[in-house]
PDB file of N, CA and C in Angstrom:
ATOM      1  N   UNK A   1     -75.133 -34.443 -26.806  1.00  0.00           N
ATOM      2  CA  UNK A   1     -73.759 -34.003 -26.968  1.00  0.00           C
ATOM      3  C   UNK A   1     -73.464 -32.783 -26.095  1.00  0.00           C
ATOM      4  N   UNK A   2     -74.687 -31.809 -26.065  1.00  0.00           N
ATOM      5  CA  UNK A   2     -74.000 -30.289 -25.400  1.00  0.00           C
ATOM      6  C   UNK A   2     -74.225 -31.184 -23.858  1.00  0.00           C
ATOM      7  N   UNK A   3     -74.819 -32.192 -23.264  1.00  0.00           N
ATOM      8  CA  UNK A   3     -74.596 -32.457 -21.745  1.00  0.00           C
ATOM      9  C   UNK A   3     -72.840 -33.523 -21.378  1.00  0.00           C
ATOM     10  N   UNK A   4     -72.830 -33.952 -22.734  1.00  0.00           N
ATOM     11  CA  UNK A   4     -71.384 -34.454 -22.761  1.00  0.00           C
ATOM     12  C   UNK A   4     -70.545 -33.397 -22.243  1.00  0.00           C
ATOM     13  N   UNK A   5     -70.410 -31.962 -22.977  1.00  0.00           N
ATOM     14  CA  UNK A   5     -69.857 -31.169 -23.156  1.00  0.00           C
ATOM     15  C   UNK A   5     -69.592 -30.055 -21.810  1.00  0.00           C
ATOM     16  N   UNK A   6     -70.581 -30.041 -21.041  1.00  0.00           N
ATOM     17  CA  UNK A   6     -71.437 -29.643 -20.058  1.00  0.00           C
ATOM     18  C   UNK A   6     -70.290 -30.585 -18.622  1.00  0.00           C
ATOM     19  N   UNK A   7     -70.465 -31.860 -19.191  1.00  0.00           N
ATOM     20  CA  UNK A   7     -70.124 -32.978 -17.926  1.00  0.00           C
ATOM     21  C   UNK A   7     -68.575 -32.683 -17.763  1.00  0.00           C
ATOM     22  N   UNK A   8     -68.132 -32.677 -19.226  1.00  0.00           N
ATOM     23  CA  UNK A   8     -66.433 -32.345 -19.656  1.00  0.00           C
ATOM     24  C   UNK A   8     -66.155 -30.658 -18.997  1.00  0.00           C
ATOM     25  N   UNK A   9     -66.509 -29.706 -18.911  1.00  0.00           N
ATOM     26  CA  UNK A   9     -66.789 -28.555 -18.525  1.00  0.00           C
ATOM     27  C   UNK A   9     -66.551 -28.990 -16.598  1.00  0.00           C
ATOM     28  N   UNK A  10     -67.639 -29.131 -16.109  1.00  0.00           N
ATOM     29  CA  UNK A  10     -68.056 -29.541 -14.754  1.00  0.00           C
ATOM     30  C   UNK A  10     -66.632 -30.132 -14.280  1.00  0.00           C
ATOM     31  N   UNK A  11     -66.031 -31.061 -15.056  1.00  0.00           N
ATOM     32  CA  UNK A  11     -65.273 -31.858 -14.486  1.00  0.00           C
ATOM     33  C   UNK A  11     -63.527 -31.229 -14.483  1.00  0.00           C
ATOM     34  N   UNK A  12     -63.542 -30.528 -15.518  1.00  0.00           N
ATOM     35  CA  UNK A  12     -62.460 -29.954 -15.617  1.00  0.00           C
ATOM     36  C   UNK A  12     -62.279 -28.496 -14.936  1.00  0.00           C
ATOM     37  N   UNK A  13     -63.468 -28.310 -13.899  1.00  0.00           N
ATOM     38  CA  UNK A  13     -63.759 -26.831 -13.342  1.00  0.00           C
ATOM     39  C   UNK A  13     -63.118 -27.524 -11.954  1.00  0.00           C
ATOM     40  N   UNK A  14     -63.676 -28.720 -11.820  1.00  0.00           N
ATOM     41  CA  UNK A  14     -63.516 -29.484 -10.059  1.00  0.00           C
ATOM     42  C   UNK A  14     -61.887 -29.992 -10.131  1.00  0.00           C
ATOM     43  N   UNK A  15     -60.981 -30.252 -11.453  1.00  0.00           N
ATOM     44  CA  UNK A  15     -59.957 -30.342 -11.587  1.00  0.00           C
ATOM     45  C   UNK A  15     -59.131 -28.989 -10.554  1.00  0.00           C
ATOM     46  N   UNK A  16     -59.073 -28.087 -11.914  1.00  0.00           N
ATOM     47  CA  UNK A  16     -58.627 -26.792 -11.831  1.00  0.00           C
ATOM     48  C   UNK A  16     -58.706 -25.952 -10.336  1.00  0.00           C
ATOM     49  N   UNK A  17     -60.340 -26.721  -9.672  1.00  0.00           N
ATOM     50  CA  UNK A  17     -60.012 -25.807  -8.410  1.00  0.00           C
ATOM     51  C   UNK A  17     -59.323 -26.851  -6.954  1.00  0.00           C
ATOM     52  N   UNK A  18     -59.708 -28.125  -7.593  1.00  0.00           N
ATOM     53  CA  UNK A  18     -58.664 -29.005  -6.536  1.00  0.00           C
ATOM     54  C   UNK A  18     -57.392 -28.294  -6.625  1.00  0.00           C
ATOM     55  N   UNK A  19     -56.755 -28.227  -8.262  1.00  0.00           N
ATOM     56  CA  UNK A  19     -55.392 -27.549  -8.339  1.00  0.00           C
ATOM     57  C   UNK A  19     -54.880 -26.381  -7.161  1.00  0.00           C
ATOM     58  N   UNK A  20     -55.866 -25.444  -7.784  1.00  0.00           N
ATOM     59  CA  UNK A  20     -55.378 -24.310  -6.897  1.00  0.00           C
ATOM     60  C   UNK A  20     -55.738 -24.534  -5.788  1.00  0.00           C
ATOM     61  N   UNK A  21     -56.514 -24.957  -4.762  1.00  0.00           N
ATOM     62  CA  UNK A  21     -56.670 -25.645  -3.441  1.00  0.00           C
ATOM     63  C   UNK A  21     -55.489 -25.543  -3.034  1.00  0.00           C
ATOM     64  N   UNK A  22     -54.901 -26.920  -3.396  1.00  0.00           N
ATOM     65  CA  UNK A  22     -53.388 -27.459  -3.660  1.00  0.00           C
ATOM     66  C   UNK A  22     -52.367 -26.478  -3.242  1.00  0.00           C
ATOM     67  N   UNK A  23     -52.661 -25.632  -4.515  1.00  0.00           N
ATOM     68  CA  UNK A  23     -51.205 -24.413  -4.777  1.00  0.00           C
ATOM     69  C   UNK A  23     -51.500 -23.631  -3.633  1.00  0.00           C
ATOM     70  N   UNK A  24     -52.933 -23.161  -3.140  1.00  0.00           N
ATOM     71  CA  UNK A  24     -52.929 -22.020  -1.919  1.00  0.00           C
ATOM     72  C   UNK A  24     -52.258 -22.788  -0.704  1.00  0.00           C
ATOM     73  N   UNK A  25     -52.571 -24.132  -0.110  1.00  0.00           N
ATOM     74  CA  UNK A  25     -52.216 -24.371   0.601  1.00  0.00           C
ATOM     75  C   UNK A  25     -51.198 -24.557   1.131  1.00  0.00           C
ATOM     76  N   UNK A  26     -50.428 -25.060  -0.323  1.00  0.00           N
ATOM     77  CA  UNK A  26     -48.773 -24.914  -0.336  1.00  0.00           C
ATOM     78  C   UNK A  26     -48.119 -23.618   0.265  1.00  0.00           C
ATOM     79  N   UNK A  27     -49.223 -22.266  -0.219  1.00  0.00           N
ATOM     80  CA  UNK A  27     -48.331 -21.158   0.371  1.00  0.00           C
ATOM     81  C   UNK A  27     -48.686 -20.922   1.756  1.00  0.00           C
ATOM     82  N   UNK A  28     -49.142 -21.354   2.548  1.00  0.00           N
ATOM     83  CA  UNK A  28     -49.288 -21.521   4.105  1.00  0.00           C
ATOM     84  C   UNK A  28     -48.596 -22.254   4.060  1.00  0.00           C
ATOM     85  N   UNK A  29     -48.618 -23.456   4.235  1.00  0.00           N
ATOM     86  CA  UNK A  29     -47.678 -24.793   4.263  1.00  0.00           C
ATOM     87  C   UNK A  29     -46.028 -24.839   4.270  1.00  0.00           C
ATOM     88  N   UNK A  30     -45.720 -24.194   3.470  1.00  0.00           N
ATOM     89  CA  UNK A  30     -43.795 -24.286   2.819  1.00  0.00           C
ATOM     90  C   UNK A  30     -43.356 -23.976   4.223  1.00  0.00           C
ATOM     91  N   UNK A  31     -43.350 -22.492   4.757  1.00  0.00           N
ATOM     92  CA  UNK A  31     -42.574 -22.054   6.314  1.00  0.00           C
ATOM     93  C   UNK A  31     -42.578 -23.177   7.044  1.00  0.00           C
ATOM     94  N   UNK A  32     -43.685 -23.858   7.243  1.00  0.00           N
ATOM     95  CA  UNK A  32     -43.800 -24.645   8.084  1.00  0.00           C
ATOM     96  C   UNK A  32     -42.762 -26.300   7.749  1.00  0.00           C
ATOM     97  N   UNK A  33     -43.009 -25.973   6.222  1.00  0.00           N
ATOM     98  CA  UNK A  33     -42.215 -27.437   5.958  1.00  0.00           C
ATOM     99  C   UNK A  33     -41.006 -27.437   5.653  1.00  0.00           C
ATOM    100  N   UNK A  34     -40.276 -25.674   5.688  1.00  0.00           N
ATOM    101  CA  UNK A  34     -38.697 -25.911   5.444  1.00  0.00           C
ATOM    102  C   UNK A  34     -38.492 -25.816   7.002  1.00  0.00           C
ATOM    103  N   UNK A  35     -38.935 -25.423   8.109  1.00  0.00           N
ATOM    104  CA  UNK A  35     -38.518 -25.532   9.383  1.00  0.00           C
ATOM    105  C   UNK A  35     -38.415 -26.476   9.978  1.00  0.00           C
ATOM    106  N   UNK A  36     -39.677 -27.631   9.526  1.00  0.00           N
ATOM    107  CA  UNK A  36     -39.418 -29.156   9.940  1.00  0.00           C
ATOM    108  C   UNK A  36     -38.082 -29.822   9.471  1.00  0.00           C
ATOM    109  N   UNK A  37     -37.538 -29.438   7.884  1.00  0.00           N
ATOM    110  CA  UNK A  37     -36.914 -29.940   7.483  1.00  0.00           C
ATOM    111  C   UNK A  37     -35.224 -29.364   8.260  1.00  0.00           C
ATOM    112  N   UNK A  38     -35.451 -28.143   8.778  1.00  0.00           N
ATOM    113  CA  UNK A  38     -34.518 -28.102   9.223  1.00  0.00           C
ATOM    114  C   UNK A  38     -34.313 -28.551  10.784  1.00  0.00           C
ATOM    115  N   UNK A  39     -35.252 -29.016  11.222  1.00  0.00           N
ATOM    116  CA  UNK A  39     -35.518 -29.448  12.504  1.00  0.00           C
ATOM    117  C   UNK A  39     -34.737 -31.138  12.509  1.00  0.00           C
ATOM    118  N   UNK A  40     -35.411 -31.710  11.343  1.00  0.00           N
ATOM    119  CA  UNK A  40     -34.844 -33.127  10.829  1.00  0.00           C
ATOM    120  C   UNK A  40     -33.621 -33.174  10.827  1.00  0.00           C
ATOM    121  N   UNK A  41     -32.539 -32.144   9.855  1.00  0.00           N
ATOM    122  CA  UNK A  41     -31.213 -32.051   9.520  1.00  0.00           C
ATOM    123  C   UNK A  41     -30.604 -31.588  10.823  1.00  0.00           C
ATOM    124  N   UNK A  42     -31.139 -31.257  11.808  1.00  0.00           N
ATOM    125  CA  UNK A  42     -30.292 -30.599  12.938  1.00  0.00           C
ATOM    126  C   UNK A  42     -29.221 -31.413  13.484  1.00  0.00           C
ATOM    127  N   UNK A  43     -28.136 -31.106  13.666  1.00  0.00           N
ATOM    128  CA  UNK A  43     -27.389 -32.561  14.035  1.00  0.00           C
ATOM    129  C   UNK A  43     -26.663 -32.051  15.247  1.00  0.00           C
ATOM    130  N   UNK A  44     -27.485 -31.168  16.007  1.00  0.00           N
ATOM    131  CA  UNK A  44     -27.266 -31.202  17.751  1.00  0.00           C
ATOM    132  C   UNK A  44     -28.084 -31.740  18.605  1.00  0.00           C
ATOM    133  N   UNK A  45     -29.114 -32.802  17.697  1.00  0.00           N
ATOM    134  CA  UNK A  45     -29.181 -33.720  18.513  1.00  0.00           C
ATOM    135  C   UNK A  45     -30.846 -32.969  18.771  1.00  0.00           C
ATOM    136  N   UNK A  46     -31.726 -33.654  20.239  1.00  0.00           N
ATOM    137  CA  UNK A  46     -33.163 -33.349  20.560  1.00  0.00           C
ATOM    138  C   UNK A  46     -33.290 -31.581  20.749  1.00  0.00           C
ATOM    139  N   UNK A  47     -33.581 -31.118  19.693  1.00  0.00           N
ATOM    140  CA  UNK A  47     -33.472 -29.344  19.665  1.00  0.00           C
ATOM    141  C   UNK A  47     -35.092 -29.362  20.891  1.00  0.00           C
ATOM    142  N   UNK A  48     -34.925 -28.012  22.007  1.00  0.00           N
ATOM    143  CA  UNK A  48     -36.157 -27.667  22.203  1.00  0.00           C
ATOM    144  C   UNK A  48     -36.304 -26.546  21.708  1.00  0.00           C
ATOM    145  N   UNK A  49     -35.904 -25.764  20.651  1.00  0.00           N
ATOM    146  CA  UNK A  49     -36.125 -24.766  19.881  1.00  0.00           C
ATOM    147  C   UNK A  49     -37.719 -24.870  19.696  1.00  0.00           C
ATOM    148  N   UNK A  50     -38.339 -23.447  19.305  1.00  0.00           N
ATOM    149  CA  UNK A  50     -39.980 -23.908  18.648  1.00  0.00           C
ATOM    150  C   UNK A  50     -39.910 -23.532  17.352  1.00  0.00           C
ATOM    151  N   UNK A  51     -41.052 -24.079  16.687  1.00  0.00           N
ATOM    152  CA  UNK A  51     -40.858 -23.996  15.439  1.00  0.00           C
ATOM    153  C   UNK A  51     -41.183 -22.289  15.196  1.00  0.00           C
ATOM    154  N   UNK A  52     -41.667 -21.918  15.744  1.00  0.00           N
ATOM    155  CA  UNK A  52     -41.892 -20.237  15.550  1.00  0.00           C
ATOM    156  C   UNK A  52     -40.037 -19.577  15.550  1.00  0.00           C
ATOM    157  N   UNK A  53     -39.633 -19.888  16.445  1.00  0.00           N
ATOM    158  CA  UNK A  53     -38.026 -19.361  16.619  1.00  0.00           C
ATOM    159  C   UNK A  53     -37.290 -20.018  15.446  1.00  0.00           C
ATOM    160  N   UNK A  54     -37.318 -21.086  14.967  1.00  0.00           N
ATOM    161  CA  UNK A  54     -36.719 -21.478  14.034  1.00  0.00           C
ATOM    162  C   UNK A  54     -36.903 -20.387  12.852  1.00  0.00           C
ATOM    163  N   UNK A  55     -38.635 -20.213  12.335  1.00  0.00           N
ATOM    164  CA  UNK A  55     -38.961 -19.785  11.003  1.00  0.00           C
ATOM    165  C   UNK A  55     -38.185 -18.093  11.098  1.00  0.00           C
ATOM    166  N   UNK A  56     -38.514 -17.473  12.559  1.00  0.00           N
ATOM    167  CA  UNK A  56     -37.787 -16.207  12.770  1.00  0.00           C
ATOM    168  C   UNK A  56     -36.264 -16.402  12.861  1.00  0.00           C
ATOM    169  N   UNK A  57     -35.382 -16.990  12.892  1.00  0.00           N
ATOM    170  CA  UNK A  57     -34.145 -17.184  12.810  1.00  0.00           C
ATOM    171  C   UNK A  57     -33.819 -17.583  10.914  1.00  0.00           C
ATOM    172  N   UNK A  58     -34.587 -18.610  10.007  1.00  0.00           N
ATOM    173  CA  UNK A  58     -34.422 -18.437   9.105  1.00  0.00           C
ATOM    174  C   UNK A  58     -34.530 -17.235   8.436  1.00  0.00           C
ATOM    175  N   UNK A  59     -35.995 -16.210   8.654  1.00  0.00           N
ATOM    176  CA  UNK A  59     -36.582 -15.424   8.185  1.00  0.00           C
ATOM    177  C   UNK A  59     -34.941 -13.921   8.370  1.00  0.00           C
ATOM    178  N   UNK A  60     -34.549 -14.028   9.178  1.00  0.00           N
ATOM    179  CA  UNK A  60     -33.273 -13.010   9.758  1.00  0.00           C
ATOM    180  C   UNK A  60     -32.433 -13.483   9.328  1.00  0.00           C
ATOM    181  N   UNK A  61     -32.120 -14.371   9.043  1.00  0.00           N
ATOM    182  CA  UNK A  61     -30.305 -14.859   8.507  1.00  0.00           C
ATOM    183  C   UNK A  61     -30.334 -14.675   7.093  1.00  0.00           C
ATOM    184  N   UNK A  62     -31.605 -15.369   6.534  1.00  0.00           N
ATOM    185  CA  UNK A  62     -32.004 -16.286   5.126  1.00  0.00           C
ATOM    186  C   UNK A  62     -32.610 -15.156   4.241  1.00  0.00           C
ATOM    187  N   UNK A  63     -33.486 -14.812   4.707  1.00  0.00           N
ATOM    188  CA  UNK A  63     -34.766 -13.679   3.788  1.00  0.00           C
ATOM    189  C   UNK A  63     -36.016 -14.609   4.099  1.00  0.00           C
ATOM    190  N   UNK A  64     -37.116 -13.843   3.273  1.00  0.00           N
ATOM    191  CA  UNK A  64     -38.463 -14.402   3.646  1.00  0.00           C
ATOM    192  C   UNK A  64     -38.298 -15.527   2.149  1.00  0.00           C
ATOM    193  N   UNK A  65     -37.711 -15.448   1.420  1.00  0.00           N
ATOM    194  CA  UNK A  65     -37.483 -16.481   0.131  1.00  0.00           C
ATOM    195  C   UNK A  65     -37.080 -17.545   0.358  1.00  0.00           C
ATOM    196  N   UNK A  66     -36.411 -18.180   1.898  1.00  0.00           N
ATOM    197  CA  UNK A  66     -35.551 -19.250   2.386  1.00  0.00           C
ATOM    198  C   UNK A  66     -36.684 -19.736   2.708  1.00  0.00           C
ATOM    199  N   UNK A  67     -37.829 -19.079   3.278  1.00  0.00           N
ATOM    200  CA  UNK A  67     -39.183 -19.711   3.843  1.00  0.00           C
ATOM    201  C   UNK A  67     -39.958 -20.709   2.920  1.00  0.00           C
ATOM    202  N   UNK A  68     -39.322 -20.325   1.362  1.00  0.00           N
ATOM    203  CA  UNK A  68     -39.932 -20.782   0.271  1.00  0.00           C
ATOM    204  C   UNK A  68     -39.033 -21.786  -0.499  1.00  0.00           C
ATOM    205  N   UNK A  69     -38.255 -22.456   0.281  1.00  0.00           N
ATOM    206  CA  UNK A  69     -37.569 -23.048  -1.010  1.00  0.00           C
ATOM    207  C   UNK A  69     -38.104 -24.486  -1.293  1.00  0.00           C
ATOM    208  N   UNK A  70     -37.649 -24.904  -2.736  1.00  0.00           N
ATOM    209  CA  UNK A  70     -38.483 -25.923  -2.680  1.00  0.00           C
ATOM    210  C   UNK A  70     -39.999 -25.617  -2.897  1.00  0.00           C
ATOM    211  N   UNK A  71     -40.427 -24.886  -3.288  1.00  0.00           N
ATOM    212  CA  UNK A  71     -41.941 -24.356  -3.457  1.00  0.00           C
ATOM    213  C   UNK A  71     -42.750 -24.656  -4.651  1.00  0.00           C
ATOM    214  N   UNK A  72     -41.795 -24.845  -5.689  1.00  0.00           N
ATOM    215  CA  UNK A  72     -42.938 -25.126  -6.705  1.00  0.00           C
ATOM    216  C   UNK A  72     -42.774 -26.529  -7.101  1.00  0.00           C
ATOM    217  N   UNK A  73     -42.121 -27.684  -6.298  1.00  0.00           N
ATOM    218  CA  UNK A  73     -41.997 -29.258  -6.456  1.00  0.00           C
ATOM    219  C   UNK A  73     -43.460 -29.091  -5.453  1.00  0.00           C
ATOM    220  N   UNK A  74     -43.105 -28.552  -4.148  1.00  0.00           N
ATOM    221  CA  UNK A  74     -44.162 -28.949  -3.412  1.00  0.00           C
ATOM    222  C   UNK A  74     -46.034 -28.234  -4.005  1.00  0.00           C
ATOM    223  N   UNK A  75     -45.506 -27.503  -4.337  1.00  0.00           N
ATOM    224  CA  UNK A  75     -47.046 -26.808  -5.126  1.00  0.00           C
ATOM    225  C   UNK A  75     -47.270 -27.958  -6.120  1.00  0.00           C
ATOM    226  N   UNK A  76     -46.812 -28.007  -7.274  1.00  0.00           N
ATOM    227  CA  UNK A  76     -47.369 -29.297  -8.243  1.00  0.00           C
ATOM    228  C   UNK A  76     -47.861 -30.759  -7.735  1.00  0.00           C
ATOM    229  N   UNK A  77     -47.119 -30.848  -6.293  1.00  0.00           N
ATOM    230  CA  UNK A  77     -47.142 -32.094  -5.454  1.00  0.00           C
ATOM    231  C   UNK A  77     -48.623 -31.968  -5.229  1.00  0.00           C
ATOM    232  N   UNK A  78     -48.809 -31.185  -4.585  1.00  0.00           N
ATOM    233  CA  UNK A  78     -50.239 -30.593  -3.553  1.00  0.00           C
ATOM    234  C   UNK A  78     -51.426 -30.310  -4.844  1.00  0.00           C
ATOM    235  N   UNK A  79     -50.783 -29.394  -5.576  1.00  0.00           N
ATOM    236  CA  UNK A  79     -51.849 -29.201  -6.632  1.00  0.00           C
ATOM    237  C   UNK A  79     -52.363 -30.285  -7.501  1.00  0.00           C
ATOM    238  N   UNK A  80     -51.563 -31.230  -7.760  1.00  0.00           N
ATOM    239  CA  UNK A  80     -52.418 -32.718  -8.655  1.00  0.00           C
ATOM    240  C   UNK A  80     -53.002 -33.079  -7.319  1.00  0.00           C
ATOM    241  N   UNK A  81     -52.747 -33.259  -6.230  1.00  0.00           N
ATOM    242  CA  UNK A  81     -53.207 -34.143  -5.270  1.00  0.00           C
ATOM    243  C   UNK A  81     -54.561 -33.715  -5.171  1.00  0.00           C
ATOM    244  N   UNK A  82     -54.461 -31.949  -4.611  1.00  0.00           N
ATOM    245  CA  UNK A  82     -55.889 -31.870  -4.568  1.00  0.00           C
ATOM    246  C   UNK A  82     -57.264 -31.795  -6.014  1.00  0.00           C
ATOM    247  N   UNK A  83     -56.282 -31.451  -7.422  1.00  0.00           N
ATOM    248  CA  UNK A  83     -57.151 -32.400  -8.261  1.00  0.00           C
ATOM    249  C   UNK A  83     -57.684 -33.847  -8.147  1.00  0.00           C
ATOM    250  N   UNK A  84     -56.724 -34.477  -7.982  1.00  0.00           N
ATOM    251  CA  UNK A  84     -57.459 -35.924  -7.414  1.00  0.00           C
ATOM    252  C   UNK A  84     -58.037 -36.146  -6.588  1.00  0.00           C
ATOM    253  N   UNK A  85     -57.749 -35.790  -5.809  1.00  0.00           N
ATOM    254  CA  UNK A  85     -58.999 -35.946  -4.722  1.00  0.00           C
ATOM    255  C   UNK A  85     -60.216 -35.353  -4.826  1.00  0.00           C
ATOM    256  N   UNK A  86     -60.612 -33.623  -5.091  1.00  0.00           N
ATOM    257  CA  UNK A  86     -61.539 -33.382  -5.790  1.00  0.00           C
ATOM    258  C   UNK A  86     -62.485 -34.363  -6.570  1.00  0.00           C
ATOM    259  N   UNK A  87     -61.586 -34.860  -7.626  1.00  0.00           N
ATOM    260  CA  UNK A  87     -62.503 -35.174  -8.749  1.00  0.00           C
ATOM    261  C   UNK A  87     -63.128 -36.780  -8.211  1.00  0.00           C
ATOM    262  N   UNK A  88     -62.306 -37.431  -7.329  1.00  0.00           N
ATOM    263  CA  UNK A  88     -61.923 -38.925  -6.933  1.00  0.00           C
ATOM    264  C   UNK A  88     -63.574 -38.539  -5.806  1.00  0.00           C
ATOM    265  N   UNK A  89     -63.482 -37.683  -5.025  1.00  0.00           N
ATOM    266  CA  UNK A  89     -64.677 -37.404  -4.377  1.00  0.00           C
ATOM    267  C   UNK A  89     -65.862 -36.959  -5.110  1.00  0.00           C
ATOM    268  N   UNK A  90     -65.874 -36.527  -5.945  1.00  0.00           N
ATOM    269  CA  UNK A  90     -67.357 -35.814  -6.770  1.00  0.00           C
ATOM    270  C   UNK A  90     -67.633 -37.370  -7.080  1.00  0.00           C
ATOM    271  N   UNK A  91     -66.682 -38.174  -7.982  1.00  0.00           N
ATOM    272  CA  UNK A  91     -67.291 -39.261  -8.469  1.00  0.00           C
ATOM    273  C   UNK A  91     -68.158 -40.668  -7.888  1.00  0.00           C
ATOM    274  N   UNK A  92     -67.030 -40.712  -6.518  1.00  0.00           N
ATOM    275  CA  UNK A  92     -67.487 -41.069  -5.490  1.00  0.00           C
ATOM    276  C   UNK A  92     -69.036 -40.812  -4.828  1.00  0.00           C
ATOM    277  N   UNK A  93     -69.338 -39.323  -4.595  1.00  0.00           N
ATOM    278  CA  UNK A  93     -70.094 -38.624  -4.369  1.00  0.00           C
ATOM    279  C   UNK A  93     -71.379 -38.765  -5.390  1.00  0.00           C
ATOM    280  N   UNK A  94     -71.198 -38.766  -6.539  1.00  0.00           N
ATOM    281  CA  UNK A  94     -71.847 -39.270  -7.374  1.00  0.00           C
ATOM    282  C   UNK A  94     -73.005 -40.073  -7.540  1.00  0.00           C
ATOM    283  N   UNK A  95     -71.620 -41.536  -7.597  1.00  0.00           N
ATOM    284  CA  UNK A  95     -71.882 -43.112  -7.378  1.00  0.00           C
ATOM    285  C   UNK A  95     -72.914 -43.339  -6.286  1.00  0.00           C
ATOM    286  N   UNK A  96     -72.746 -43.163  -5.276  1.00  0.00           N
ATOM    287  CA  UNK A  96     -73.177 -43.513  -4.112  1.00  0.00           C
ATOM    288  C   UNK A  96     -74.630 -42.804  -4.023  1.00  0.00           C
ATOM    289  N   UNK A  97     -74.933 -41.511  -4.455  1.00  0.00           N
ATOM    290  CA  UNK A  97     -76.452 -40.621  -5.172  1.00  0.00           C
ATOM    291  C   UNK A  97     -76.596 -41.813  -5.793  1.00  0.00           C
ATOM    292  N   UNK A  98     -76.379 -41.991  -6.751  1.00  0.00           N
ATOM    293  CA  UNK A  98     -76.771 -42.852  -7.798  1.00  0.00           C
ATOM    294  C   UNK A  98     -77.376 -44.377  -7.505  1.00  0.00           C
ATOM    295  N   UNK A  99     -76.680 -44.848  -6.201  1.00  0.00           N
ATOM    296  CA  UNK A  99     -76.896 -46.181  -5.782  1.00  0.00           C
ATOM    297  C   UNK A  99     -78.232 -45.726  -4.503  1.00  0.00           C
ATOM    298  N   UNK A 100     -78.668 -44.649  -4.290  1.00  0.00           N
ATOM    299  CA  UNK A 100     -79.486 -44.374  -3.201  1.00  0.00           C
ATOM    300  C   UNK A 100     -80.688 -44.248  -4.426  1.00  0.00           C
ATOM    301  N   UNK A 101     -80.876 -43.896  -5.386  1.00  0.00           N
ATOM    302  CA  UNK A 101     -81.945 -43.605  -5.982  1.00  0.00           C
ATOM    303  C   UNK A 101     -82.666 -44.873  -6.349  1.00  0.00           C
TER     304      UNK A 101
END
């Protein structure tokens, strides 16, 4: 029972840090993904703007908070994902030990 307990432990540690994985990456990530999005919506057509001039033109008009919008759909997005995958790989990772022995 305490290696049940142990396995339940282990597994819910590889959860939790896929999560935050997830959530850190999101906060690198967002600048980059509200600038695409405004790159998408542009409706003058093939911009050669760079994405650096874009995020500094939001960052000056907008605040550094415009850099973030949309941030915590995309964090929960990212954060289950990288739980799953985490855990989807240990088990994987596992299996395959398991089939070599």
């Amino acid at each position: 029972r305490k290696e049940s307990r142990e396995g339940v432990a282990e597994q819910l540690q590889r959860l939790a840090t896929g999560l935050g994985a997830g959530i850190l990456a999101t906060c690198f990530n967002a600048p980059f993904d509200v600038a695409k999005s405004r790159i998408q919506q542009s409706k003058s057509g093939p911009n050669r703007r760079t994405t650096f001039g874009i995020l500094l033109d939001i960052l000056q008009q907008e605040g550094a908070r415009a850099l973030y919008k949309g941030f915590t759909p995309k964090a929960w997005r990212m954060g289950v994902g990288g739980a799953v995958s985490f855990a989807t790989f240990d088990f994987a990772h596992g299996s395959l030990q398991a089939l070599g022995k």
